[in-house]
Protein backbone atom coordinates (compact mmCIF):
# COMPACT_ATOMS: atom_id res chain seq x y z
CA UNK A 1 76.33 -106.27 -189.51
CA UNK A 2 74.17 -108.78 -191.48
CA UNK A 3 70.33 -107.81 -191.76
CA UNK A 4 68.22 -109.96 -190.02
CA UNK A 5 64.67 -108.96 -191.73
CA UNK A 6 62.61 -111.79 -193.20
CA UNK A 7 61.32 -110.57 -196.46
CA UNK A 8 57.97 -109.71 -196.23
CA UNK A 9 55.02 -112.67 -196.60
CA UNK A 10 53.41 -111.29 -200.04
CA UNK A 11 50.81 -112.71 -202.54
CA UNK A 12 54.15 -112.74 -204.95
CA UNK A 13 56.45 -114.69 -202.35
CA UNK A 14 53.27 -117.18 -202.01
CA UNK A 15 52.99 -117.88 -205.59
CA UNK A 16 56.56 -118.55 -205.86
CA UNK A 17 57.77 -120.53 -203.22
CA UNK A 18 54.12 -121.88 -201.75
CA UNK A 19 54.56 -125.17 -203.55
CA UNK A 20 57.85 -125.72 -202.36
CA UNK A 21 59.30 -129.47 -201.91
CA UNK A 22 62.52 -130.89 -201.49
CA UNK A 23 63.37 -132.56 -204.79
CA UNK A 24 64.94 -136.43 -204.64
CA UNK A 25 68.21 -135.49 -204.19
CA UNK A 26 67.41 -132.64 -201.58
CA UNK A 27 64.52 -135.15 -199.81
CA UNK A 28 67.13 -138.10 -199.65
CA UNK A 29 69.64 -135.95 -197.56
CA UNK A 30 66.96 -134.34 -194.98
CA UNK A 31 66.13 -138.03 -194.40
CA UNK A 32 69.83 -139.04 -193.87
CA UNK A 33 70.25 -136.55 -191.04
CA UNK A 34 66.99 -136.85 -189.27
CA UNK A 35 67.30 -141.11 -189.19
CA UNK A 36 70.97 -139.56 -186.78
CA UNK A 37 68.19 -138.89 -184.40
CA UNK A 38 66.00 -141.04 -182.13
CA UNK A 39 62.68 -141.63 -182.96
CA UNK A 40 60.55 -138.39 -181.59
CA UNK A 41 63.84 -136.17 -181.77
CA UNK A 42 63.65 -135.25 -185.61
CA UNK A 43 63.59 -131.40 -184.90
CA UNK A 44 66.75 -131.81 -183.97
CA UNK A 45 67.75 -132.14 -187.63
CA UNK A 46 66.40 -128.52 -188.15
CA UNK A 47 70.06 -126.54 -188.72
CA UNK A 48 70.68 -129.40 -191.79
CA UNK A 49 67.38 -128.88 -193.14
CA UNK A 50 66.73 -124.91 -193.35
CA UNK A 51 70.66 -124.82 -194.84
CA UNK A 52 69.20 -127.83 -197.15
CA UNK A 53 66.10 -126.10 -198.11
CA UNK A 54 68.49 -122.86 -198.30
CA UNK A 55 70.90 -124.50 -201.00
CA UNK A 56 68.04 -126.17 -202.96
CA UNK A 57 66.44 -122.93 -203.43
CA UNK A 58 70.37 -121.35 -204.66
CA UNK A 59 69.83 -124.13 -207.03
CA UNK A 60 66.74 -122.92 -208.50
CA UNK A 61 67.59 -119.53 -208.65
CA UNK A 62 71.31 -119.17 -209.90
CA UNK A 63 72.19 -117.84 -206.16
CA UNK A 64 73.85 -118.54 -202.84
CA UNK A 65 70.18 -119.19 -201.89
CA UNK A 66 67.69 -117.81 -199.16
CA UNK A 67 64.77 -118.42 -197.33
CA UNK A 68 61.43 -117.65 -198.00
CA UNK A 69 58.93 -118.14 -195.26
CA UNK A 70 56.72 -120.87 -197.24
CA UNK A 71 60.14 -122.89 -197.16
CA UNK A 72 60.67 -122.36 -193.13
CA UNK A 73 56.99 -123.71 -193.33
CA UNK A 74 57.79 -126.71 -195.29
CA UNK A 75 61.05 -127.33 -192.99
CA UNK A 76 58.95 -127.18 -190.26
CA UNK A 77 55.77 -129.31 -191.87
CA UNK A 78 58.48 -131.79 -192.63
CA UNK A 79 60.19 -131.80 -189.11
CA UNK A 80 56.29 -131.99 -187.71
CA UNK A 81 57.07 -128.82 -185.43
CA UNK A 82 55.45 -125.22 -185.37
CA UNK A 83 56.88 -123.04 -187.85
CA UNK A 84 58.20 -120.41 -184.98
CA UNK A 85 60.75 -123.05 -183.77
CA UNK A 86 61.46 -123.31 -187.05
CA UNK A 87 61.99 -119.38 -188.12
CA UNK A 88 63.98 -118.94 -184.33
CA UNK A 89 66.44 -120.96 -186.02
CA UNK A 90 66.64 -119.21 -189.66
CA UNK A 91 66.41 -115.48 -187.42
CA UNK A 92 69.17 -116.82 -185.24
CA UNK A 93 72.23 -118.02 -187.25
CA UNK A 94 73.13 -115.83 -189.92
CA UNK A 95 74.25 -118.53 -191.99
CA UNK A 96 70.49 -118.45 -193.39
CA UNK A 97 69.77 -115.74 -195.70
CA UNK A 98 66.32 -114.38 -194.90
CA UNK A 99 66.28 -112.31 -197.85
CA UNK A 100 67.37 -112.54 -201.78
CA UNK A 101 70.90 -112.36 -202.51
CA UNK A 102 72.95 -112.48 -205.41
CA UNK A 103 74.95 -115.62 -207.03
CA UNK A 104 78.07 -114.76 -204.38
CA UNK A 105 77.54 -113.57 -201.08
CA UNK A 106 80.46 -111.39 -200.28
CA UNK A 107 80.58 -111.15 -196.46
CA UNK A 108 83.23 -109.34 -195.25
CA UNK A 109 85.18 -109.57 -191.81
CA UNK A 110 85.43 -106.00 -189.89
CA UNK A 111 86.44 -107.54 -186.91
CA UNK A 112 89.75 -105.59 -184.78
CA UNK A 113 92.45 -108.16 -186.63
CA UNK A 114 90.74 -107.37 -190.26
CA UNK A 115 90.41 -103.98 -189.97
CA UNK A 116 93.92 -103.39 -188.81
CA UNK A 117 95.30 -105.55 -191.82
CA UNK A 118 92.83 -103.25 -194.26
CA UNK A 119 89.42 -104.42 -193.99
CA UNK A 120 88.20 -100.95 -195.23
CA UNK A 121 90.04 -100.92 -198.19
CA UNK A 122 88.32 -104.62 -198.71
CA UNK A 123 84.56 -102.94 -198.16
CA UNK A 124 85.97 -99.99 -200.24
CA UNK A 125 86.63 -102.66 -203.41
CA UNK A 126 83.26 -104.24 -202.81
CA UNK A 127 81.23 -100.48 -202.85
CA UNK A 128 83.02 -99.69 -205.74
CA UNK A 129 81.60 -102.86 -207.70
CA UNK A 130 77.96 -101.57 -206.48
CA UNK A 131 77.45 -103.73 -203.45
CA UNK A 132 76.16 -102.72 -200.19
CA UNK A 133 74.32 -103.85 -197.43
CA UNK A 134 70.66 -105.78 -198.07
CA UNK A 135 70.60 -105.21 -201.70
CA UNK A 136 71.78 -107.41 -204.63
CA UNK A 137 73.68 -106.11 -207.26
CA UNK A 138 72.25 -104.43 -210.54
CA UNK A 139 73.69 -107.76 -212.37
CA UNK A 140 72.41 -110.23 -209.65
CA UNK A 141 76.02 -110.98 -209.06
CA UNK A 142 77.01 -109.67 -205.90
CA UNK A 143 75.39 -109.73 -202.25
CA UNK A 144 77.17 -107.66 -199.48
CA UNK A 145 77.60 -107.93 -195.54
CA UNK A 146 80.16 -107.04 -193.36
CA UNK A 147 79.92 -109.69 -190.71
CA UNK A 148 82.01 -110.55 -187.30
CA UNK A 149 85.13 -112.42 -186.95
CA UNK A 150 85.21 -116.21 -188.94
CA UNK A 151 88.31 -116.96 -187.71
CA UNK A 152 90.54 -116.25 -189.94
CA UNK A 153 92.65 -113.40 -187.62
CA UNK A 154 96.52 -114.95 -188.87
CA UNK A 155 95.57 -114.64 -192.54
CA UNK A 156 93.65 -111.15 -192.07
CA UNK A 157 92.03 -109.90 -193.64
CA UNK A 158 89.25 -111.72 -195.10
CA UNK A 159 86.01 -112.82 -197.16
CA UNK A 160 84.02 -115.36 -196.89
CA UNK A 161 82.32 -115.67 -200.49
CA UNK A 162 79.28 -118.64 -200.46
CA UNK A 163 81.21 -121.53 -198.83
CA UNK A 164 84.59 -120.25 -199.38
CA UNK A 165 87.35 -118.40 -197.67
CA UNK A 166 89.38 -115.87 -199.15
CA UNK A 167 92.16 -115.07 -197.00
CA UNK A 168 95.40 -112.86 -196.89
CA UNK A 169 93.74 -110.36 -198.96
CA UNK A 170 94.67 -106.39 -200.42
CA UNK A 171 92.00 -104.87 -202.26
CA UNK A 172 93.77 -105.69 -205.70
CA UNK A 173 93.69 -109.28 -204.85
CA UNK A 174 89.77 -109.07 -204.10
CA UNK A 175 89.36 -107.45 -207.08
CA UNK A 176 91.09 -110.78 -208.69
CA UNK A 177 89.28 -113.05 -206.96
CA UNK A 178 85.46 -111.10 -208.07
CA UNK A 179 86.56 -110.64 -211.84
CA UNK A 180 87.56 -114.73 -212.03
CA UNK A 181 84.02 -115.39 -210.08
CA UNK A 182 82.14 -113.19 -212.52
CA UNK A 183 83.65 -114.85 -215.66
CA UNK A 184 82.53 -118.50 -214.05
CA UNK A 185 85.93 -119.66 -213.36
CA UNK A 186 87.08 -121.35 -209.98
CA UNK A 187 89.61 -118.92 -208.04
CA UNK A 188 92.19 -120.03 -205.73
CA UNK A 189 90.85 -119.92 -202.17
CA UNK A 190 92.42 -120.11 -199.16
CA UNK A 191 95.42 -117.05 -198.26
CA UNK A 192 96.29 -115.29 -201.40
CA UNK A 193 99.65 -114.90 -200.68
CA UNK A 194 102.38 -116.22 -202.27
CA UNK A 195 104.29 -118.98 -201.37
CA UNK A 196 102.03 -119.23 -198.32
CA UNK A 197 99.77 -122.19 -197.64
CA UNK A 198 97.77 -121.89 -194.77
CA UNK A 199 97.99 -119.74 -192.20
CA UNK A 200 101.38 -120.51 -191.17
CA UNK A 201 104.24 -117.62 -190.86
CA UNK A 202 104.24 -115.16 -193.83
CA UNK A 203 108.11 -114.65 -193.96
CA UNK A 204 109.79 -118.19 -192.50
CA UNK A 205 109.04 -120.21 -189.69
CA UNK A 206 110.70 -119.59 -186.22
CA UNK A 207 110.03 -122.23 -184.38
CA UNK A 208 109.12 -126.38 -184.22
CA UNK A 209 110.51 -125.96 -187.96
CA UNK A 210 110.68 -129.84 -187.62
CA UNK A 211 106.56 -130.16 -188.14
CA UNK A 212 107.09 -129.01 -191.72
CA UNK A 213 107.86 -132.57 -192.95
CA UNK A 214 106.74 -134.70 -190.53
CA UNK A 215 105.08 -134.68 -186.66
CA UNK A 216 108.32 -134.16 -184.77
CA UNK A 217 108.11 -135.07 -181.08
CA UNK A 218 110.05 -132.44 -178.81
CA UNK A 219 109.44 -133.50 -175.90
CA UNK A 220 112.77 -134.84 -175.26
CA UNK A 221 114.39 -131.18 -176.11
CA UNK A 222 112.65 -129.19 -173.63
């Protein structure tokens, strides 16, 4: 399951990331979603400022992007709120990395529906690239968690992989999708399987085959 352990509040961590600001593009976003609030009710923006602050750092450090506790304490400066209503947020949601990960976090579904479709043989590919849980990769590539269902039981099993979805998946076409990601190119996401495109039937539809082309009402056949 995904590590919930803020990384630890060092002399190092300080001199790093204690003069973090949001820069103009990062600043001019965090002010779009707190003026959706009421004046007095701008902690409510916190969720779209910590994943804000989250990306911004990503962007300054080739990576998905975490966050360190001087950037909960900016979030919360900013939202004028004490920094533990802040960091109950980041501790809460594990979409906030609370420690360093690598350029693509691979987080893999174990859930009942993945692991029946092969899930292990998914964790199996990502071990045998040197990823495991709460480290980052020798070549800063790869982060690994094995997280709860995302959703995606009809197209099992599945990655999530930064803000994408791989879907559909064996370990052969993981291994695809990681070796395109590593050489900077832009993989297909979505099912991998061919000839499907979402997460309709795998083989042929059976039923309401009238939707394919157009919103068929049939009411008036039942």
């Amino acid at each position: 399951m995904a590590a919930r352990h803020i990384a630890p509040d060092t002399p190092e961590l300080r001199e790093r990331w204690g003069g973090f600001a949001f820069d103009a593009e990062t600043k001019a976003k965090a002010d779009w979603h707190i003026a959706k609030y009421p004046d007095g009710r701008q902690r409510s923006a916190t969720m779209p400022l910590l994943d804000l602050a989250q990306r911004q750092v990503g962007r300054e450090t080739d990576t998905q992007g975490w966050l360190p506790l001087p950037v909960i304490e900016y979030v919360a400066s900013y939202l004028d709120q004490p920094v533990i209503r802040v960091l109950e947020v980041a501790t809460f949601y594990t979409m906030y990395n609370l420690e360093p990960v690598g350029k693509f976090h691979v987080q893999v579904c174990g859930t009942t529906p993945c692991m029946l479709r092969g899930s292990d043989d998914i964790i199996a590919a990502c071990k045998k690239r040197g990823m495991k849980p709460g480290h980052v990769s020798d070549d800063g590539l790869w982060s690994f968690t094995e997280v709860e269902c995302m959703g995606n039981c009809a197209t099992a099993p599945m990655v999530q992989i930064n803000d994408d979805n791989y879907e559909d998946l064996t370990a052969e076409r993981l291994d695809a999708v990681l070796d395109a990601l590593a050489k900077g190119e832009t993989p297909k996401t979505g099912t991998q399987e061919p000839g499907r495109h979402t997460s309709e039937p795998a083989n042929a539809l059976s039923s309401l085959k009238d939707m394919v082309t157009e919103n068929h009402d049939y009411r008036g056949d039942w």
